[in-house]
PDB file of N, CA and C in Angstrom:
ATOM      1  N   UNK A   1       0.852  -1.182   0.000  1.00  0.00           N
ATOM      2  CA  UNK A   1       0.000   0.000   0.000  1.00  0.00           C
ATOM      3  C   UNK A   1       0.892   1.238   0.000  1.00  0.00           C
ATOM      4  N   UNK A   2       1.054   2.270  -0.833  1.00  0.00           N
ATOM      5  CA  UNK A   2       1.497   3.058  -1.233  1.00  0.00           C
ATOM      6  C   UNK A   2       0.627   4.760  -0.663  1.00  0.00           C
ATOM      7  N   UNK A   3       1.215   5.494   0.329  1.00  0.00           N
ATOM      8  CA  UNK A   3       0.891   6.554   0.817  1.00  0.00           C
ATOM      9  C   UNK A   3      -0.680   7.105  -0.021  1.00  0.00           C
ATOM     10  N   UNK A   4      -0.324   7.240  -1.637  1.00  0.00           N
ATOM     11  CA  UNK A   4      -1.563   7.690  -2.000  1.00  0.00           C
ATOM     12  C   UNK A   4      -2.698   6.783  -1.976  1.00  0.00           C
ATOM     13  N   UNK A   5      -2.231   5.376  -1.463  1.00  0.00           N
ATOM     14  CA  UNK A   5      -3.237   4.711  -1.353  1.00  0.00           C
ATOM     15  C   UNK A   5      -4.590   4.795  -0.065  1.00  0.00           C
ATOM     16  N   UNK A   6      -3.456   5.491   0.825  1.00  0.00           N
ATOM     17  CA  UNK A   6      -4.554   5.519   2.010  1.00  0.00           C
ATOM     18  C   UNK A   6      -5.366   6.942   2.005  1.00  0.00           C
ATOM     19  N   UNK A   7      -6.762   6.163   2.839  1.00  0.00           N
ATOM     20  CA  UNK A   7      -7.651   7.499   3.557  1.00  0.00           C
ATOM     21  C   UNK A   7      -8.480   6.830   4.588  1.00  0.00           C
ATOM     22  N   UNK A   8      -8.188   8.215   5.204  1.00  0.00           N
ATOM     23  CA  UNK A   8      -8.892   7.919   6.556  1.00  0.00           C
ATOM     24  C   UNK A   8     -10.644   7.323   6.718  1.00  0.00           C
ATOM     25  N   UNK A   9     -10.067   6.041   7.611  1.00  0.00           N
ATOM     26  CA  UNK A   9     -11.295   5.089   7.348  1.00  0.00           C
ATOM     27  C   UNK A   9     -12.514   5.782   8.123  1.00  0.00           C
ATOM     28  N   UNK A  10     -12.480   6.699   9.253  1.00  0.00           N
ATOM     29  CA  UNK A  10     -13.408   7.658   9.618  1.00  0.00           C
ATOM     30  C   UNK A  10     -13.916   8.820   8.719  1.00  0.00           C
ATOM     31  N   UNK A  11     -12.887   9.538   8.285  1.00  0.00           N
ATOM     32  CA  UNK A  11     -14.040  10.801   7.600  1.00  0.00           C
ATOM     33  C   UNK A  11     -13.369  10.896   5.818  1.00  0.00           C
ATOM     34  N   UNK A  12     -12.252   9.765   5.411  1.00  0.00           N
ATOM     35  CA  UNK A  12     -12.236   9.603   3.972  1.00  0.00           C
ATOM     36  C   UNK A  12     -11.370  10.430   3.246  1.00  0.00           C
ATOM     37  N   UNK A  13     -10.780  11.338   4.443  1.00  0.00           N
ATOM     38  CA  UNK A  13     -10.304  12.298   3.726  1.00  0.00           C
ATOM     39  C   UNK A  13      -8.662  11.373   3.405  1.00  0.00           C
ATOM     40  N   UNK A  14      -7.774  11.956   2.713  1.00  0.00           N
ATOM     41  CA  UNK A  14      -6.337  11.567   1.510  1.00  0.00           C
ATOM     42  C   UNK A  14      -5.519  12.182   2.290  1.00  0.00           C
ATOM     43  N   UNK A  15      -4.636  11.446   1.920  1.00  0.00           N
ATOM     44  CA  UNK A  15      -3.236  12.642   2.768  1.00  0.00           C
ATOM     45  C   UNK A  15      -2.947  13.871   2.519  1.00  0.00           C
ATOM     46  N   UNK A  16      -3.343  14.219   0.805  1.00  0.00           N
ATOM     47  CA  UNK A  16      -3.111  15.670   0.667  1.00  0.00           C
ATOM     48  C   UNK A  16      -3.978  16.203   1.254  1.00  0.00           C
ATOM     49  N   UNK A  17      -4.870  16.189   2.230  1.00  0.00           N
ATOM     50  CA  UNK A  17      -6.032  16.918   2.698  1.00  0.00           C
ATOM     51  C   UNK A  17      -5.557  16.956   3.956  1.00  0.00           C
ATOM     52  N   UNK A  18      -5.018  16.445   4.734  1.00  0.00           N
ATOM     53  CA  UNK A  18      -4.955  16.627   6.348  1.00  0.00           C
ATOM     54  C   UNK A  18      -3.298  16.498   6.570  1.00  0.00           C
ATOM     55  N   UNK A  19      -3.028  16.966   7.184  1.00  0.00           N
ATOM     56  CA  UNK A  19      -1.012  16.886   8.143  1.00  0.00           C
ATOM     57  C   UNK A  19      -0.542  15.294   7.679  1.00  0.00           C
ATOM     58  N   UNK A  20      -1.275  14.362   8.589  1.00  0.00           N
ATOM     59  CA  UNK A  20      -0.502  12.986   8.532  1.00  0.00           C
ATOM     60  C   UNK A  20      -2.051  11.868   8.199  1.00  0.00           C
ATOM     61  N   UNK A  21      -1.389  10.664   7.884  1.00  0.00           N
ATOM     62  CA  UNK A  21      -2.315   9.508   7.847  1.00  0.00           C
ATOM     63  C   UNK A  21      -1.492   8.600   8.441  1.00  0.00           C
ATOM     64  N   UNK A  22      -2.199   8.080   9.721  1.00  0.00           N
ATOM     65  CA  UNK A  22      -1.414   6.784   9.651  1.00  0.00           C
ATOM     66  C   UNK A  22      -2.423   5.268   9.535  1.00  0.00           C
ATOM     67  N   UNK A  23      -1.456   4.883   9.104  1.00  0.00           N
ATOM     68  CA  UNK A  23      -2.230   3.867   8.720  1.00  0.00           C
ATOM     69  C   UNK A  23      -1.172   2.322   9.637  1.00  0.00           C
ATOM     70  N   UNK A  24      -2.338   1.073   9.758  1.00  0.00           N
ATOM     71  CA  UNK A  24      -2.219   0.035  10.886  1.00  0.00           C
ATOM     72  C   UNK A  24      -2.689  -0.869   9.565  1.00  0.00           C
ATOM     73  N   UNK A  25      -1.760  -2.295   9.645  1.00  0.00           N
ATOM     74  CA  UNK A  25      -2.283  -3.102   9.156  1.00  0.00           C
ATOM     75  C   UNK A  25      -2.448  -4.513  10.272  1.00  0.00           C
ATOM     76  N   UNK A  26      -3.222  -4.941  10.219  1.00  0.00           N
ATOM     77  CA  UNK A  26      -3.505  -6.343  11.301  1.00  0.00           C
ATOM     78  C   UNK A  26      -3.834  -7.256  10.404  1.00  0.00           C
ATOM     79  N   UNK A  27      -3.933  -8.819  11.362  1.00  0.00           N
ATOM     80  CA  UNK A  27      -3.905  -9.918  10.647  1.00  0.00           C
ATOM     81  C   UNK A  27      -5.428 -10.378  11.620  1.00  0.00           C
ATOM     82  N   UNK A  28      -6.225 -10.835  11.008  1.00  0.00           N
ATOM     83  CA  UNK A  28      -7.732 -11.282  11.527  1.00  0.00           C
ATOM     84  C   UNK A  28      -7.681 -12.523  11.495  1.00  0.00           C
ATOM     85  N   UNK A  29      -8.348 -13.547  12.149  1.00  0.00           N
ATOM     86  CA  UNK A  29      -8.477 -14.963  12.825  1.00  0.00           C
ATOM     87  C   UNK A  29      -8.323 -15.460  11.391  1.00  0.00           C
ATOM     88  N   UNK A  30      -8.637 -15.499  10.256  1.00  0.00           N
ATOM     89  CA  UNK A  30      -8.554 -16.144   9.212  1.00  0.00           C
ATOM     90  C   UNK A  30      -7.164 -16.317   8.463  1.00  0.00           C
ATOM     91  N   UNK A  31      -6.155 -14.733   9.402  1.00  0.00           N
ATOM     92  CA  UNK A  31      -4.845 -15.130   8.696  1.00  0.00           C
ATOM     93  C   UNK A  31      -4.800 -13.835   7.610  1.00  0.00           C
ATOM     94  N   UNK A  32      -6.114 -13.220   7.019  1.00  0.00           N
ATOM     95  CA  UNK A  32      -5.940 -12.195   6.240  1.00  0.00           C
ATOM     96  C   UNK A  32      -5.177 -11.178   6.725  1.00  0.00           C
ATOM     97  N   UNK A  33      -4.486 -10.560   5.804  1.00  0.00           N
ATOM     98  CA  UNK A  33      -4.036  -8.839   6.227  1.00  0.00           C
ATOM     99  C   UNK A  33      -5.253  -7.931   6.209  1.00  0.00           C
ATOM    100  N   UNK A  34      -5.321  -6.986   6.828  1.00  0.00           N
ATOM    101  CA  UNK A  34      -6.420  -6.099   6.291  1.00  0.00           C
ATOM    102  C   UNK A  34      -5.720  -4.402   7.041  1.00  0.00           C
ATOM    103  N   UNK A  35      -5.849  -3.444   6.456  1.00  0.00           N
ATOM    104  CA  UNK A  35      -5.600  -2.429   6.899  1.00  0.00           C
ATOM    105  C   UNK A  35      -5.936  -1.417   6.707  1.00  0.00           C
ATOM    106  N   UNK A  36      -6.158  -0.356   7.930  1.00  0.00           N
ATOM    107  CA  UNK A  36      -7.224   0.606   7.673  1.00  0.00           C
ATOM    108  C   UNK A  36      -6.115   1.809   8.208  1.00  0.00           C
ATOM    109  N   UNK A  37      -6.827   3.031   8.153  1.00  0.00           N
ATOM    110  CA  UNK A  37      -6.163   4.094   8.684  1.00  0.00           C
ATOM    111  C   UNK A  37      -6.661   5.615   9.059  1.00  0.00           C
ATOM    112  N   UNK A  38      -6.163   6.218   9.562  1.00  0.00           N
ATOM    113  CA  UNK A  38      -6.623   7.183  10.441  1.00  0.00           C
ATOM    114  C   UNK A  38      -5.882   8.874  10.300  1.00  0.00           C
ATOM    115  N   UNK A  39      -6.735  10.127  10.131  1.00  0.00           N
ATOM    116  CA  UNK A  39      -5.871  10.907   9.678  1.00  0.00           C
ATOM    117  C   UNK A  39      -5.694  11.853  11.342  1.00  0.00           C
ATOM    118  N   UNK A  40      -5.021  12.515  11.004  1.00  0.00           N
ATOM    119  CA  UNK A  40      -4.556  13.549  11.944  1.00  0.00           C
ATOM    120  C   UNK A  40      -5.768  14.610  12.971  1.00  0.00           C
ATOM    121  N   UNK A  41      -7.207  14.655  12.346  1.00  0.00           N
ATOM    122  CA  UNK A  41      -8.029  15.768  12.343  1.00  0.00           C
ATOM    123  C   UNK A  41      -8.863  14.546  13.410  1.00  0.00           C
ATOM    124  N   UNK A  42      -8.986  13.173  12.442  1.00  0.00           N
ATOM    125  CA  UNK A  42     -10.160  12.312  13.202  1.00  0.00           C
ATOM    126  C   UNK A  42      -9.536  11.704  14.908  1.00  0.00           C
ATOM    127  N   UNK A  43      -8.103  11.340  14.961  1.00  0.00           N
ATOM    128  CA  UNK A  43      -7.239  11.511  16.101  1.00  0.00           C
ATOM    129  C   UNK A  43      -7.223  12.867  17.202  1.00  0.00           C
ATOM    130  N   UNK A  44      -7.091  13.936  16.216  1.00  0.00           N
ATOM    131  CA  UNK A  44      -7.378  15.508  17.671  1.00  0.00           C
ATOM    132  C   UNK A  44      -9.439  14.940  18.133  1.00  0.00           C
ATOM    133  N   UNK A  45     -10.128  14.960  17.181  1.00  0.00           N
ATOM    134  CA  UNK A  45     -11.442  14.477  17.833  1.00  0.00           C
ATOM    135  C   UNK A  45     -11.643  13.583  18.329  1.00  0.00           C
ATOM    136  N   UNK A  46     -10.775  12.213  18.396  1.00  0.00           N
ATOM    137  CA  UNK A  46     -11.263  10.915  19.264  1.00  0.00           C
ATOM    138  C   UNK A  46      -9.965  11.489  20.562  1.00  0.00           C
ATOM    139  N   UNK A  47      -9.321  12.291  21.286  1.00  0.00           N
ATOM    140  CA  UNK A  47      -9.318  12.698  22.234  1.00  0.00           C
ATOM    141  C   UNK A  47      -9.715  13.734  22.507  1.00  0.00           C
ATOM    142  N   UNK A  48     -10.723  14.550  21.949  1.00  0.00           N
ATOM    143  CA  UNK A  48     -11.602  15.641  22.719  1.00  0.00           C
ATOM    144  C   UNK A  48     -13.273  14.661  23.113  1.00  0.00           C
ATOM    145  N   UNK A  49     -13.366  13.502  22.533  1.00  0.00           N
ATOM    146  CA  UNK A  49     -14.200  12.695  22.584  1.00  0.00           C
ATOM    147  C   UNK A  49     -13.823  11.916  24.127  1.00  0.00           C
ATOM    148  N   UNK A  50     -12.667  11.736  24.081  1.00  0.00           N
ATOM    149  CA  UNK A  50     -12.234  10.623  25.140  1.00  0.00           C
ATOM    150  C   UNK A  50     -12.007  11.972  26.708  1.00  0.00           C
ATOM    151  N   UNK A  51     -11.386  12.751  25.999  1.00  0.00           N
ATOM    152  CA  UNK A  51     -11.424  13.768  27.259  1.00  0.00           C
ATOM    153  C   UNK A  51     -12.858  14.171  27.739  1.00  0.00           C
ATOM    154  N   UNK A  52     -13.588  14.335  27.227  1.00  0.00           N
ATOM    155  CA  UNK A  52     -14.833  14.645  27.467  1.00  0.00           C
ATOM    156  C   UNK A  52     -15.850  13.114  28.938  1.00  0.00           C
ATOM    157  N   UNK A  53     -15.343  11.860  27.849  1.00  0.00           N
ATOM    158  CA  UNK A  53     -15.876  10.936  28.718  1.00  0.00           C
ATOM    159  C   UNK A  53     -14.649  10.780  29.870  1.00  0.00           C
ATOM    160  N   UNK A  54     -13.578  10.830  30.039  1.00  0.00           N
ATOM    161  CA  UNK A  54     -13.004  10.633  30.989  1.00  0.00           C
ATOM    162  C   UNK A  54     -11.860  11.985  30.961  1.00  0.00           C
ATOM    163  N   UNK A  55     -12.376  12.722  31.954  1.00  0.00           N
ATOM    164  CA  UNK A  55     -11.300  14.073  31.748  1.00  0.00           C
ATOM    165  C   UNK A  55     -10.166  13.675  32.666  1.00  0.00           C
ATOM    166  N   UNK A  56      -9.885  12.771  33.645  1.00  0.00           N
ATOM    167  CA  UNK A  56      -8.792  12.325  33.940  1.00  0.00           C
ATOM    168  C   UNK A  56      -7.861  11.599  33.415  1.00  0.00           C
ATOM    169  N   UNK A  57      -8.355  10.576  32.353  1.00  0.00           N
ATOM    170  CA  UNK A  57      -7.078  10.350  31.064  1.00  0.00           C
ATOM    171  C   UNK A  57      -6.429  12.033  30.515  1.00  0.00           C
ATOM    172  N   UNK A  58      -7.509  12.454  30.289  1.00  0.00           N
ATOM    173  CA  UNK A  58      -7.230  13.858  29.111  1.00  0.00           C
ATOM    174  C   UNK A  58      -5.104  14.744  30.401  1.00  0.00           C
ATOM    175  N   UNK A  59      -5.150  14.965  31.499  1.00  0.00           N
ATOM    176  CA  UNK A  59      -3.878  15.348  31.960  1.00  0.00           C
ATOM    177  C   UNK A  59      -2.692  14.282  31.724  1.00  0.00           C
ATOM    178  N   UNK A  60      -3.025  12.999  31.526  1.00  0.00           N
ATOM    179  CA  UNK A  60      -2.281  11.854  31.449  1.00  0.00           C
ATOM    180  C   UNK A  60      -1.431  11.837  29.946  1.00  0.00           C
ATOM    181  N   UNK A  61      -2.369  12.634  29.357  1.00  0.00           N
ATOM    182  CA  UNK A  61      -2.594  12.527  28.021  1.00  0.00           C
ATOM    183  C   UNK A  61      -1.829  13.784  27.385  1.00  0.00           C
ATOM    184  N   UNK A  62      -2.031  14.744  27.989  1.00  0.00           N
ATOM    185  CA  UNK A  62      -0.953  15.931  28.039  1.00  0.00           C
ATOM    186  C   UNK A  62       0.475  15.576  28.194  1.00  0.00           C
ATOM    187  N   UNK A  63       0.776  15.085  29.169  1.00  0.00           N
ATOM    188  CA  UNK A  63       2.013  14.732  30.139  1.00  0.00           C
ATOM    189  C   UNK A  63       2.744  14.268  29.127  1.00  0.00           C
ATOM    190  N   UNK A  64       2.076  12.706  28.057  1.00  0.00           N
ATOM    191  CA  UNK A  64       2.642  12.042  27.196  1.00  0.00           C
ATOM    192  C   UNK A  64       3.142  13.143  25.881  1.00  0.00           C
ATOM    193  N   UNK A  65       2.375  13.725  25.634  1.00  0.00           N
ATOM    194  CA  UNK A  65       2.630  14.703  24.352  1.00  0.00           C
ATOM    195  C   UNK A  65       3.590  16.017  24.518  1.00  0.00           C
ATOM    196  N   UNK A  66       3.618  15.919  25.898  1.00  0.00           N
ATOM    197  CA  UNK A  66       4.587  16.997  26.071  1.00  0.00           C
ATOM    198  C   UNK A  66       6.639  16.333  26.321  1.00  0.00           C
ATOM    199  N   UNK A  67       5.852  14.548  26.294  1.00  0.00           N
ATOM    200  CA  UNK A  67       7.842  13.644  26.367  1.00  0.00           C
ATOM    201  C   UNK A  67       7.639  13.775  24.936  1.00  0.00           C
ATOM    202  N   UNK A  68       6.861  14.083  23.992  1.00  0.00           N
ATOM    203  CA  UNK A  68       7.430  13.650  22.435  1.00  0.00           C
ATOM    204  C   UNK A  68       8.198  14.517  21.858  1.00  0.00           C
ATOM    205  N   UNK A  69       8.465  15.710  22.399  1.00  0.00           N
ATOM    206  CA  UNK A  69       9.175  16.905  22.181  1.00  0.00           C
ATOM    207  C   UNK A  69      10.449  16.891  22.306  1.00  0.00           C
ATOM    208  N   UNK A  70      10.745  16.004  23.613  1.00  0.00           N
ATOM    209  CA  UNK A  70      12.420  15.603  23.623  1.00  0.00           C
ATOM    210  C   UNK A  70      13.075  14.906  23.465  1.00  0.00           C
TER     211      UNK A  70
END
């Protein structure tokens, strides 16, 4: 799978449309590959989603993003 191949399996959008895509490939009980992926925009909303249901992950969650800097 080749970069222009992916889009984000939540809102569809291409890499030229958002910062990053990343994309995960897994192997399912049958042994298939299958792989989906996720862009940068749908990731900032599934932790304002997750902060919202648990606002005590959300400082935990800071802490981590602030070691990726060094």
């Amino acid at each position: 799978m080749t970069n222009s191949d992916l889009i984000c399996a939540f809102c569809g959008k291409e890499p030229e449309e958002v910062v990053s895509v990343v994309n995960a490939v897994s192997v399912n009980a049958k042994g298939q590959q299958t792989a989906s992926a996720i862009c940068n925009e749908c990731v900032e909303l599934c932790v304002q989603v997750i902060g919202l249901q648990k606002p005590e992950w959300l400082e935990r969650h800071r802490q981590f993003v602030a070691t990726l800097g060094k």
